[in-house]
PDB file of N, CA and C in Angstrom:
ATOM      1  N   UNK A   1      12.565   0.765  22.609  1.00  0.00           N
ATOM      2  CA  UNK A   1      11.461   1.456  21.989  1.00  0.00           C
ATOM      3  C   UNK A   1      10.323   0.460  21.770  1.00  0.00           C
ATOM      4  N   UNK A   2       8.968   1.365  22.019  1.00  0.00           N
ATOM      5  CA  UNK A   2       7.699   0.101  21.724  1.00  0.00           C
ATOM      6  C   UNK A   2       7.854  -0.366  20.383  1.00  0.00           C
ATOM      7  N   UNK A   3       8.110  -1.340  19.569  1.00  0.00           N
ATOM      8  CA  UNK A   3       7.758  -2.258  18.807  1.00  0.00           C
ATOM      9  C   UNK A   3       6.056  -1.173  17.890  1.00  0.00           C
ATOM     10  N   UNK A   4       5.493  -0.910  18.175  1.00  0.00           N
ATOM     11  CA  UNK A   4       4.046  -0.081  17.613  1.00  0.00           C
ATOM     12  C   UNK A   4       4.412   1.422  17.021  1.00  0.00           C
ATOM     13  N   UNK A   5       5.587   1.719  18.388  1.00  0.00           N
ATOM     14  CA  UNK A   5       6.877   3.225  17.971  1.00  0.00           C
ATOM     15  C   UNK A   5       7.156   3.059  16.424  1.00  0.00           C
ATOM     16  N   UNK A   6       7.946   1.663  16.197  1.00  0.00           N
ATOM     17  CA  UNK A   6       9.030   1.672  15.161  1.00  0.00           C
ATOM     18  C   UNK A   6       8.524   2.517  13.873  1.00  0.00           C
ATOM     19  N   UNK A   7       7.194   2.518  13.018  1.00  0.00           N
ATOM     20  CA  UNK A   7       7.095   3.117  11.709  1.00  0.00           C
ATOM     21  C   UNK A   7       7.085   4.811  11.829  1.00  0.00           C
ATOM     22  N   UNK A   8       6.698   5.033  12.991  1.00  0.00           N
ATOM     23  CA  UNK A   8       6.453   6.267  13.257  1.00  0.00           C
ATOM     24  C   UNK A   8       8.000   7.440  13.372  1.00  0.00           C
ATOM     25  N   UNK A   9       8.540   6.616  13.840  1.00  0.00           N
ATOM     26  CA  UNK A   9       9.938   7.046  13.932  1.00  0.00           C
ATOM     27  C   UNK A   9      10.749   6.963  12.967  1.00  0.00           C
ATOM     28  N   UNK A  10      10.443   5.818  12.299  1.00  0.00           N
ATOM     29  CA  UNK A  10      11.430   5.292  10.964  1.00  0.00           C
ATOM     30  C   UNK A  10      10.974   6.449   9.964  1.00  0.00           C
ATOM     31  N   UNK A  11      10.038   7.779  10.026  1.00  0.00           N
ATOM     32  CA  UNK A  11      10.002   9.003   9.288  1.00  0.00           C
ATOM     33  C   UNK A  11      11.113   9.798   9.585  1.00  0.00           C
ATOM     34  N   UNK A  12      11.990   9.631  10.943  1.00  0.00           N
ATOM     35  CA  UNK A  12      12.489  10.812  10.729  1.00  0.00           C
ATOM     36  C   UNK A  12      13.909  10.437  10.790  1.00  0.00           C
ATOM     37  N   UNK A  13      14.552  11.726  10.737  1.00  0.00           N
ATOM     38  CA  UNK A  13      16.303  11.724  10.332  1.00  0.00           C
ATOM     39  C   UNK A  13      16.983  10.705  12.198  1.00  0.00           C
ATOM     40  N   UNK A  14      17.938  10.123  11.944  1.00  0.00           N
ATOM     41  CA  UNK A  14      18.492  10.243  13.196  1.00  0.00           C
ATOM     42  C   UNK A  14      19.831  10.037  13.432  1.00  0.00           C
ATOM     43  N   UNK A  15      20.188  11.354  14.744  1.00  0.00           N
ATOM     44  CA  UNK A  15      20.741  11.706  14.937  1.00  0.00           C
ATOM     45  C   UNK A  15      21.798  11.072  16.330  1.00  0.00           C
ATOM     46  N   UNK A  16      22.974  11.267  16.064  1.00  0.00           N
ATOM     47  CA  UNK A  16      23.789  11.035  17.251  1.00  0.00           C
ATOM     48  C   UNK A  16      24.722  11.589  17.680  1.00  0.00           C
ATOM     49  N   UNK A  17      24.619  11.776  19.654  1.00  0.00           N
ATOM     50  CA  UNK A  17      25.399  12.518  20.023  1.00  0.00           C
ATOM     51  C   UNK A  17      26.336  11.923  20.767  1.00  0.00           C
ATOM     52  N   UNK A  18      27.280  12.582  20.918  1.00  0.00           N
ATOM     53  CA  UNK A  18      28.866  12.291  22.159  1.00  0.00           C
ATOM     54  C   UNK A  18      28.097  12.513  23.554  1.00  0.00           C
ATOM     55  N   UNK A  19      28.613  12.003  24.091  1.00  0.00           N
ATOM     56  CA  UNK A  19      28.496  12.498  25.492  1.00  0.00           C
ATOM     57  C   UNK A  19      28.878  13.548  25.940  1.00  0.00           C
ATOM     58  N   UNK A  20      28.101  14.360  26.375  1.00  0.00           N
ATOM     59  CA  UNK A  20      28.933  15.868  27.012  1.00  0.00           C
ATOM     60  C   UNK A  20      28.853  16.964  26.127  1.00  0.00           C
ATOM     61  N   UNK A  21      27.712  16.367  24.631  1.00  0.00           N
ATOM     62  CA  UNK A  21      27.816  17.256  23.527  1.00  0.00           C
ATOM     63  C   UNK A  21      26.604  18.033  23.812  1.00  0.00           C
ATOM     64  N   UNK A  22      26.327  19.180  23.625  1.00  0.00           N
ATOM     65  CA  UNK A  22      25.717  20.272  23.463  1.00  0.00           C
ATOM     66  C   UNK A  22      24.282  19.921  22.378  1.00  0.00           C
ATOM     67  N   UNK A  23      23.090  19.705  22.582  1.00  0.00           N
ATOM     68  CA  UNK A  23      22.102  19.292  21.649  1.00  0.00           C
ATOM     69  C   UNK A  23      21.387  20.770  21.342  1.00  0.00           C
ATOM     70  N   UNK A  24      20.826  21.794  22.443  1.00  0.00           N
ATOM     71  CA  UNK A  24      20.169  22.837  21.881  1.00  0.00           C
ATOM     72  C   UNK A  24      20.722  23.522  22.686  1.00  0.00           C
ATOM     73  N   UNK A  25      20.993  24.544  22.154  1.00  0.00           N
ATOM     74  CA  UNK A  25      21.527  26.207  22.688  1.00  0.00           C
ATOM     75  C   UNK A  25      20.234  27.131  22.892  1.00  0.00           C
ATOM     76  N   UNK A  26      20.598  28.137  24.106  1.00  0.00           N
ATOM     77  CA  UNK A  26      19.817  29.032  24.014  1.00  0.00           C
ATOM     78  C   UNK A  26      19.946  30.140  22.980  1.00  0.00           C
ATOM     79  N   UNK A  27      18.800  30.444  22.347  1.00  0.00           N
ATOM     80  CA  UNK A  27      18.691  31.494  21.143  1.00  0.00           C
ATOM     81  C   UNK A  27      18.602  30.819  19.913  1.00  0.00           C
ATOM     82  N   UNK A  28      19.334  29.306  19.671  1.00  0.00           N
ATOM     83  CA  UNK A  28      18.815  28.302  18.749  1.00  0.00           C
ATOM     84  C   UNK A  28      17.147  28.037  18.119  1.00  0.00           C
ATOM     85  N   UNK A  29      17.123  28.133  16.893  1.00  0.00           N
ATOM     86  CA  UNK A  29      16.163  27.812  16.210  1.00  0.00           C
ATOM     87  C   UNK A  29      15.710  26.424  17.138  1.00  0.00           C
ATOM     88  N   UNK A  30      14.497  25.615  17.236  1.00  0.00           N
ATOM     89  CA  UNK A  30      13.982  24.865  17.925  1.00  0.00           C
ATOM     90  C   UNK A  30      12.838  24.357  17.097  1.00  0.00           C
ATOM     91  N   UNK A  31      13.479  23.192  16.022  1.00  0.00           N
ATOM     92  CA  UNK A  31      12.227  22.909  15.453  1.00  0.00           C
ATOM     93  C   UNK A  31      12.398  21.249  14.931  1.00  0.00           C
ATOM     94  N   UNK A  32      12.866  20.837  16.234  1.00  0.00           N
ATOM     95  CA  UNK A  32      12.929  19.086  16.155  1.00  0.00           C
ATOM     96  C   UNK A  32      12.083  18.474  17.530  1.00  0.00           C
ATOM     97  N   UNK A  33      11.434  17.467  17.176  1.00  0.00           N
ATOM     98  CA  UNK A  33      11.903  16.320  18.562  1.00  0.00           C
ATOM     99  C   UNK A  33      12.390  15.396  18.406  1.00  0.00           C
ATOM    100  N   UNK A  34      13.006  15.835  19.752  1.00  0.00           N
ATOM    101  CA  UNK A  34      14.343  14.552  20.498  1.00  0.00           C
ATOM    102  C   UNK A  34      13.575  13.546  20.622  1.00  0.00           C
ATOM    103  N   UNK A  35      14.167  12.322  20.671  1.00  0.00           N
ATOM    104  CA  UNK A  35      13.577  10.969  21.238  1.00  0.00           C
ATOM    105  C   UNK A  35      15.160  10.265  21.844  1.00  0.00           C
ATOM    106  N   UNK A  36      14.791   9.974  23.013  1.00  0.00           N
ATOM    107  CA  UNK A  36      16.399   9.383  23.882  1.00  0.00           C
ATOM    108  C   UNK A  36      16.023   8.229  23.489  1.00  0.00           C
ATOM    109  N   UNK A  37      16.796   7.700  22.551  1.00  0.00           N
ATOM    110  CA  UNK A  37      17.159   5.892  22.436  1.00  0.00           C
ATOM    111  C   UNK A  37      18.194   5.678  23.141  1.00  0.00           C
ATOM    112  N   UNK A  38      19.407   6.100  23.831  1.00  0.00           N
ATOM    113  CA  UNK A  38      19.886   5.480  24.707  1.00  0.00           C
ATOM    114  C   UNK A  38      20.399   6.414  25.861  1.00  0.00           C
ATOM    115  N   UNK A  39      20.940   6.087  26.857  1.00  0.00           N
ATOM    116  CA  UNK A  39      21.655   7.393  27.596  1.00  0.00           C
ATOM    117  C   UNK A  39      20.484   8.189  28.141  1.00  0.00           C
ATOM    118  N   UNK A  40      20.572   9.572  28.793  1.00  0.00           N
ATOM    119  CA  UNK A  40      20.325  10.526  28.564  1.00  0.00           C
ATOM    120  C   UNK A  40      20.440  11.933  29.095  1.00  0.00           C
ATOM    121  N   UNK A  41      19.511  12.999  28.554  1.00  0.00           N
ATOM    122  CA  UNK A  41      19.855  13.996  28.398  1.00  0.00           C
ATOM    123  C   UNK A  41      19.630  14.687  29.050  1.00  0.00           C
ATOM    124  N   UNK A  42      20.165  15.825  29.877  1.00  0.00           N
ATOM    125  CA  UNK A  42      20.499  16.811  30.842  1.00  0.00           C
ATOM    126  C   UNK A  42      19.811  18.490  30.267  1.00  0.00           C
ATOM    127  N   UNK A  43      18.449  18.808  30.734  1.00  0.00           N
ATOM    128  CA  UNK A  43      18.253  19.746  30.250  1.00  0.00           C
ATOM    129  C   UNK A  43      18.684  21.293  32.208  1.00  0.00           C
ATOM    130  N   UNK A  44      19.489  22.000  31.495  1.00  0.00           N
ATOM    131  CA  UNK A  44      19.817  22.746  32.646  1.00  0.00           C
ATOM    132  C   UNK A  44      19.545  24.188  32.339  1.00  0.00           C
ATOM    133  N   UNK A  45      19.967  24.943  33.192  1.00  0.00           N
ATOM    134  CA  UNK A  45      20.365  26.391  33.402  1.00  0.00           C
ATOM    135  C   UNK A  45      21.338  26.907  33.378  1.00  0.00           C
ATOM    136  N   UNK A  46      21.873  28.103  33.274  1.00  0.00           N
ATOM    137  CA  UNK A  46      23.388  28.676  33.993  1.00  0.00           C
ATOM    138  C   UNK A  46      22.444  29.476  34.830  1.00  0.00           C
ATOM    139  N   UNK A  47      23.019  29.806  36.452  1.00  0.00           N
ATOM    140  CA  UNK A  47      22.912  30.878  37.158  1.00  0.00           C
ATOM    141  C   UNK A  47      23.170  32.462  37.114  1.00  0.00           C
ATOM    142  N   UNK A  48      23.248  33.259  37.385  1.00  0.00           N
ATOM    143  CA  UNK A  48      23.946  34.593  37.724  1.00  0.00           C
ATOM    144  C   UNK A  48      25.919  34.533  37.627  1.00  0.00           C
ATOM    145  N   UNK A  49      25.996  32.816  39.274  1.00  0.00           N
ATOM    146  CA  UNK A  49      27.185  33.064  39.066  1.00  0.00           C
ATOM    147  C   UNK A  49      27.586  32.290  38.276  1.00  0.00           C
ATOM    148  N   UNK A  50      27.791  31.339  37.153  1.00  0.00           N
ATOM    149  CA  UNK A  50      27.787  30.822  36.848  1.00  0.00           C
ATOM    150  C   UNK A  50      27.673  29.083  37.036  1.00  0.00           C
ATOM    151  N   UNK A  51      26.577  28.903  37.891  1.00  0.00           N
ATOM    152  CA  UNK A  51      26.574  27.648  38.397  1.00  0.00           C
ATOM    153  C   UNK A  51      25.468  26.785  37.200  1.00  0.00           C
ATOM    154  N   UNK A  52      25.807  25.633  37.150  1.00  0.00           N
ATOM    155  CA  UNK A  52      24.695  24.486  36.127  1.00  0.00           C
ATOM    156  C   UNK A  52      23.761  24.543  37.089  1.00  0.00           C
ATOM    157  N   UNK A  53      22.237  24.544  37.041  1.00  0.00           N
ATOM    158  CA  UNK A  53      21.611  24.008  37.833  1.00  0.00           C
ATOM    159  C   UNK A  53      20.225  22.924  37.061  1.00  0.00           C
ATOM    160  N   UNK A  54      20.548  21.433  37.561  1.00  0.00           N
ATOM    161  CA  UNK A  54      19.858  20.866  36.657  1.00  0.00           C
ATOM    162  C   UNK A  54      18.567  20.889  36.594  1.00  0.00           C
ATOM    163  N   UNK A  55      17.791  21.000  35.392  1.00  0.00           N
ATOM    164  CA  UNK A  55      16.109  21.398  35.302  1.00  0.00           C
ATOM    165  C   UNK A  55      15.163  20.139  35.253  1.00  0.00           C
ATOM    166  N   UNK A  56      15.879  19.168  34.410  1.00  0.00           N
ATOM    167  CA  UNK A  56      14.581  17.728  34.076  1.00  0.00           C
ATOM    168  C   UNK A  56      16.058  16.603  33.400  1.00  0.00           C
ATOM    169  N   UNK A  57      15.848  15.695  33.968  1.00  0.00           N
ATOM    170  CA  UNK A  57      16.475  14.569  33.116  1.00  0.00           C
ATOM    171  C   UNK A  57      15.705  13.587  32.586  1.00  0.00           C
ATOM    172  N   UNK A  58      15.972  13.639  30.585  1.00  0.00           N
ATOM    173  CA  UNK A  58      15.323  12.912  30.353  1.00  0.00           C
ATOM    174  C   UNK A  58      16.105  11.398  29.917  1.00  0.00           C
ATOM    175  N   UNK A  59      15.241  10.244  30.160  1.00  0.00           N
ATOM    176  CA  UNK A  59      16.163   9.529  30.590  1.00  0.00           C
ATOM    177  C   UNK A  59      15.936   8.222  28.992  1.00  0.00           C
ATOM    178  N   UNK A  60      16.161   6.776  29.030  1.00  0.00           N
ATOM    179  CA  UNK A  60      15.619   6.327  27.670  1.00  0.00           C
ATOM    180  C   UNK A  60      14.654   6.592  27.515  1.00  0.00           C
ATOM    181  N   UNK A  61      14.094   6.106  26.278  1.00  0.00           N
ATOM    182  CA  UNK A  61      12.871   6.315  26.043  1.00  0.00           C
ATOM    183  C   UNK A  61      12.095   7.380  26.122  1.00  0.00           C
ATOM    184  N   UNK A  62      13.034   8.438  26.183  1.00  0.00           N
ATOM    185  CA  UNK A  62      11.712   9.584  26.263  1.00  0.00           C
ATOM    186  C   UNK A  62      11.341  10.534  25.381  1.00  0.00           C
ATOM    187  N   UNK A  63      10.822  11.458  24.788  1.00  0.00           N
ATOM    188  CA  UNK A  63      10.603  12.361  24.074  1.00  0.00           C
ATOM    189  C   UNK A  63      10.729  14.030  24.760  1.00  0.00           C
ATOM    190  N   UNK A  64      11.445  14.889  23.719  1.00  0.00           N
ATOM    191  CA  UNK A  64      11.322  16.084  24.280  1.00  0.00           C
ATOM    192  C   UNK A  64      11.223  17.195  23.383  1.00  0.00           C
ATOM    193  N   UNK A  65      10.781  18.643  23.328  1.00  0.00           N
ATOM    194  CA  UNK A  65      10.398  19.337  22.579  1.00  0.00           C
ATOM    195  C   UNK A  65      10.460  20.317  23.103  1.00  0.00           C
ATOM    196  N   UNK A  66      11.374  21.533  23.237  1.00  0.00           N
ATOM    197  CA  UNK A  66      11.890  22.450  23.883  1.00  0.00           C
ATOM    198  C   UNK A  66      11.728  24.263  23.413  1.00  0.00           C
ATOM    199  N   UNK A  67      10.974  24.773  22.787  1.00  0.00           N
ATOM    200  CA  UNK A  67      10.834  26.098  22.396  1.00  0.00           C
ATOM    201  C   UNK A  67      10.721  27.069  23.398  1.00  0.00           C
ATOM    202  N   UNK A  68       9.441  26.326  24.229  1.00  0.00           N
ATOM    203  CA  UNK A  68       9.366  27.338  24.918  1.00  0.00           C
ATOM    204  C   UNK A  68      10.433  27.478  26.574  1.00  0.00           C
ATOM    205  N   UNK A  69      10.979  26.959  26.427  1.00  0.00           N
ATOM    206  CA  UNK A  69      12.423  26.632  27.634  1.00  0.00           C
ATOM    207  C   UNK A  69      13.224  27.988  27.179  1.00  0.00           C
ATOM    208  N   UNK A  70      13.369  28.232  26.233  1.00  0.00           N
ATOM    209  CA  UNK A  70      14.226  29.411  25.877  1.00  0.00           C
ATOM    210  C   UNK A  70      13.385  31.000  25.393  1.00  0.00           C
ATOM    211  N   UNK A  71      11.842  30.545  25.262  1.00  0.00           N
ATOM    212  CA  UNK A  71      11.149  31.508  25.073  1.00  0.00           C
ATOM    213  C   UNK A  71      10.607  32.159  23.554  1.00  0.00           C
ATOM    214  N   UNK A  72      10.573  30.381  22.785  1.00  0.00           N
ATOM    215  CA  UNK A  72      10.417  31.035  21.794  1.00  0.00           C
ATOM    216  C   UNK A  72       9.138  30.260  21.519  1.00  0.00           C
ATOM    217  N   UNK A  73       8.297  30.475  20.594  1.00  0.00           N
ATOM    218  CA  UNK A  73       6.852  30.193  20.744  1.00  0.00           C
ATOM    219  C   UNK A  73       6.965  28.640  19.377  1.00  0.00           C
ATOM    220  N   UNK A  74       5.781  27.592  20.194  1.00  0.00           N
ATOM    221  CA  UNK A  74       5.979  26.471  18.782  1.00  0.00           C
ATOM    222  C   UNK A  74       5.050  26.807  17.996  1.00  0.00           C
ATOM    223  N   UNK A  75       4.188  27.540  18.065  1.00  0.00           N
ATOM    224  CA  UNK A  75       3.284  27.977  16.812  1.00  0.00           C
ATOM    225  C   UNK A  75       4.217  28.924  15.958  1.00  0.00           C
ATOM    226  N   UNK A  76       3.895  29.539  14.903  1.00  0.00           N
ATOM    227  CA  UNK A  76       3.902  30.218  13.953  1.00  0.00           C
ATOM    228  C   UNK A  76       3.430  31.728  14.397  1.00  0.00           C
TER     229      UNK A  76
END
């Protein structure tokens, strides 16, 4: 993380996941951002037949913010 990042971040809660763990569900309330400090994260689909099909990988360092992926609006 940039060193200029650190106070900005040091506001918020943080969180950690397993590997292979489930971060947002579809139909889930959606009112965080992610920031990948290590690893990362697999945003996908299910198909018809049930196939994964992967959408964006975000990888360290990145930020993500997901409402409207599932169709729900970030305004109010």
């Amino acid at each position: 993380m940039d060193v200029s990042l650190r106070p900005f971040f040091s506001a918020f809660h943080l969180a950690t996941y397993k590997r292979g763990k489930i971060v947002v569900r579809p139909g889930e309330a959606i009112d965080k951002l992610y920031y990948v400090k290590s690893g990362i994260i697999r945003q996908y689909v299910i198909d018809k037949t049930g196939q994964e099909l992967t959408v964006y990988i975000y990888p360290k360092d990145s930020c993500f913010f997901l409402p409207w992926v599932f169709g729900v609006s970030a305004m109010p």
